[in-house]
Protein backbone atom coordinates (compact mmCIF):
# COMPACT_ATOMS: atom_id res chain seq x y z
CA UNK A 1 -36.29 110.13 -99.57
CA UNK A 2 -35.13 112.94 -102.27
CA UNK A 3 -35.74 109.96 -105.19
CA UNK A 4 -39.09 109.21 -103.46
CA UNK A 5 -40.28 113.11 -104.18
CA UNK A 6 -38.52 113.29 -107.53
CA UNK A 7 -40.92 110.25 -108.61
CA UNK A 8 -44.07 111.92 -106.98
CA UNK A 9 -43.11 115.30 -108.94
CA UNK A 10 -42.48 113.49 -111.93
CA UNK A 11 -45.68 111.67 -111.86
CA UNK A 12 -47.67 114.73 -111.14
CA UNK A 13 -45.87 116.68 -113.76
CA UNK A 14 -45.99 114.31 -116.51
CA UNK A 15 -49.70 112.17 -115.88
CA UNK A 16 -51.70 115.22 -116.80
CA UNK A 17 -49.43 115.96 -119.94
CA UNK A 18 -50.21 111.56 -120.78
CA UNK A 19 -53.38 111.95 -119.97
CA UNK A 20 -54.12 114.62 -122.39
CA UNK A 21 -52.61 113.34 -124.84
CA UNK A 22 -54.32 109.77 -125.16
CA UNK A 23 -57.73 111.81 -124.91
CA UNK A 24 -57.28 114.39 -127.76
CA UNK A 25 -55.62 111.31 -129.70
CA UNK A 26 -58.73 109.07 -128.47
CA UNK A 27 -61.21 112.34 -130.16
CA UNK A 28 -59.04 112.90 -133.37
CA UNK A 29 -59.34 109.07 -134.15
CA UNK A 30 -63.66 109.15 -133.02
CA UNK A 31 -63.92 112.25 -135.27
CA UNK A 32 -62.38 111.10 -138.62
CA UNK A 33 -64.10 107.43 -137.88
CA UNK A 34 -67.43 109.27 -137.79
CA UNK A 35 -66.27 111.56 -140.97
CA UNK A 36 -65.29 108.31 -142.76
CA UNK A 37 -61.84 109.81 -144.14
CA UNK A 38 -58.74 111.61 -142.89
CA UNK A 39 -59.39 115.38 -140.43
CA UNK A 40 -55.63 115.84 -140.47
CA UNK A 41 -55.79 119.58 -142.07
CA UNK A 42 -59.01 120.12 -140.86
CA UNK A 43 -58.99 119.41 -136.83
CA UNK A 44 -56.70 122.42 -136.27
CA UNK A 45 -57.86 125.62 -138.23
CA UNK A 46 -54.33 127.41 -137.74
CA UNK A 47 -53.29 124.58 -140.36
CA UNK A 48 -54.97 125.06 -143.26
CA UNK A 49 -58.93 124.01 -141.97
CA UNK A 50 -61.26 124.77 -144.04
């Protein structure tokens, strides 16, 4: 029974983080395919955005 809960906590804890994840990775890749070149410096302005 404990392993049972461990895997439910687990799967709540780390789904959301996943899920995240594939969806700003999912936007990133939609963006710079619409821009026609690479966003990398320019997604996040704390990196150097212009």
């Amino acid at each position: 029974m404990t392993i049972l809960w461990f895997v439910l906590f687990a799967a709540c804890a780390w789904g959301p983080l996943i899920w995240h994840n594939i969806a700003v990775s999912k936007r990133i890749a939609h963006e710079e395919k619409k821009a026609g070149r690479d966003l990398t410096n320019e997604i996040n302005p704390f990196t150097g955005g212009r």
